[in-house]
Protein backbone atom coordinates (compact mmCIF):
# COMPACT_ATOMS: atom_id res chain seq x y z
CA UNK A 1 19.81 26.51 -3.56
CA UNK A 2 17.11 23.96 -4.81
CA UNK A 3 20.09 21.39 -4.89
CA UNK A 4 20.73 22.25 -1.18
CA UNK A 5 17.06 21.51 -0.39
CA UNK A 6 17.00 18.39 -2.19
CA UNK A 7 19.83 16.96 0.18
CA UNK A 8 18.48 18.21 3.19
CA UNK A 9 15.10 16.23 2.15
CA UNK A 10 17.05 13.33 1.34
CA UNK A 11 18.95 12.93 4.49
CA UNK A 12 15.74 13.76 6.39
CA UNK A 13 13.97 11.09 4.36
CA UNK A 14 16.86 8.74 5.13
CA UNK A 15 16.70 9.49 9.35
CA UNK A 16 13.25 9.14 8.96
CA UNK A 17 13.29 5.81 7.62
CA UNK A 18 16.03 4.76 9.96
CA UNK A 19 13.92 5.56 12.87
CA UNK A 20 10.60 4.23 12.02
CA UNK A 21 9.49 0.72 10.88
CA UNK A 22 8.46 -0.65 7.67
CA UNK A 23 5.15 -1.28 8.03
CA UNK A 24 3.41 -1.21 11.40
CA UNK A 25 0.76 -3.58 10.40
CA UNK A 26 2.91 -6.12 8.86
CA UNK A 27 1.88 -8.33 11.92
CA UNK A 28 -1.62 -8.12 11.20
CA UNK A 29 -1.48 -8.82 7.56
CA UNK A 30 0.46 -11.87 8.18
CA UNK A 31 -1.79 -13.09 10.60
CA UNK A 32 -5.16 -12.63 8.07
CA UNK A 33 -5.58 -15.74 5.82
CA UNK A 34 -6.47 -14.65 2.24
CA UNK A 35 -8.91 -17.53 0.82
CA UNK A 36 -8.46 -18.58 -2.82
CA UNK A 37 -11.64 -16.90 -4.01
CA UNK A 38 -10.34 -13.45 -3.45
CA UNK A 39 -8.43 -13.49 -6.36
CA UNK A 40 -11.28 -14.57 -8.94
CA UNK A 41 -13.35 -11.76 -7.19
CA UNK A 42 -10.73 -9.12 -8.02
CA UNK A 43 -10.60 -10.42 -11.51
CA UNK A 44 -14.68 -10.07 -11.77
CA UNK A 45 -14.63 -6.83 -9.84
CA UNK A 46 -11.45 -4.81 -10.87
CA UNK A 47 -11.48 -3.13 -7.19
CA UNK A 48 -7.92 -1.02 -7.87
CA UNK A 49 -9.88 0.64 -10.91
CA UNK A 50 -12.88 1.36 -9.02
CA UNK A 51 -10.62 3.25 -5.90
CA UNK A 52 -8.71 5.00 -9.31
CA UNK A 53 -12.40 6.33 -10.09
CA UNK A 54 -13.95 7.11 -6.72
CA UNK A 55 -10.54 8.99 -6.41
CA UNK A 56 -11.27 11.09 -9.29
CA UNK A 57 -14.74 11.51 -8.52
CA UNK A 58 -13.62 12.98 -5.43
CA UNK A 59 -11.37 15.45 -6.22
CA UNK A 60 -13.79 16.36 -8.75
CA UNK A 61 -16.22 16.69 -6.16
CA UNK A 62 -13.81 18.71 -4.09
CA UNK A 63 -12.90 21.14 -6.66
CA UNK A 64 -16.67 22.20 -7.16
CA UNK A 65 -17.39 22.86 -3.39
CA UNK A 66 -14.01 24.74 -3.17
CA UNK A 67 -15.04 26.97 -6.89
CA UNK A 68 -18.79 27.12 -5.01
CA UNK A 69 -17.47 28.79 -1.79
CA UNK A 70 -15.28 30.69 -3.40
CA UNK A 71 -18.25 32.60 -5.73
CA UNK A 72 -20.43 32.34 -2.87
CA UNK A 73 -17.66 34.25 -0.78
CA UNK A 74 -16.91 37.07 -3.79
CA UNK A 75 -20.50 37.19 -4.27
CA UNK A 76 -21.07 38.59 -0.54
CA UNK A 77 -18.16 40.85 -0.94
CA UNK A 78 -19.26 42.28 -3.59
């Protein structure tokens, strides 16, 4: 059964990438000039590291309002 499901995901996952494009903003990356200095910023200001953290920080974040309105919602039923 769970092998059955895995094909039927793959062959959607293949239509679906037969269908759609790779990247609909491939035209507007091309068309932005990076200048040299971007590179010596990201090596001064690690920017994929700080997304990693904010990431964590949100789900973090997330996970406390969802545990706080949870209580708050068995603490009115009860």
């Amino acid at each position: 059964m769970v092998e059955w499901f895995q094909q039927l995901m793959q062959q959607f996952g293949q239509a679906l990438q037969a269908v759609l494009p790779l990247s609909p903003f491939r035209s507007y990356i091309d068309a932005i000039a990076v200048p040299q200095w971007l590179g010596v910023l990201n090596w001064l200001f690690p920017v994929s590291e700080c997304v990693t953290i904010f990431a964590a920080w949100l789900v973090a974040y997330g996970t406390y309002l969802l545990y706080r309105i949870i209580l708050r919602w068995i603490k009115a039923v009860s």
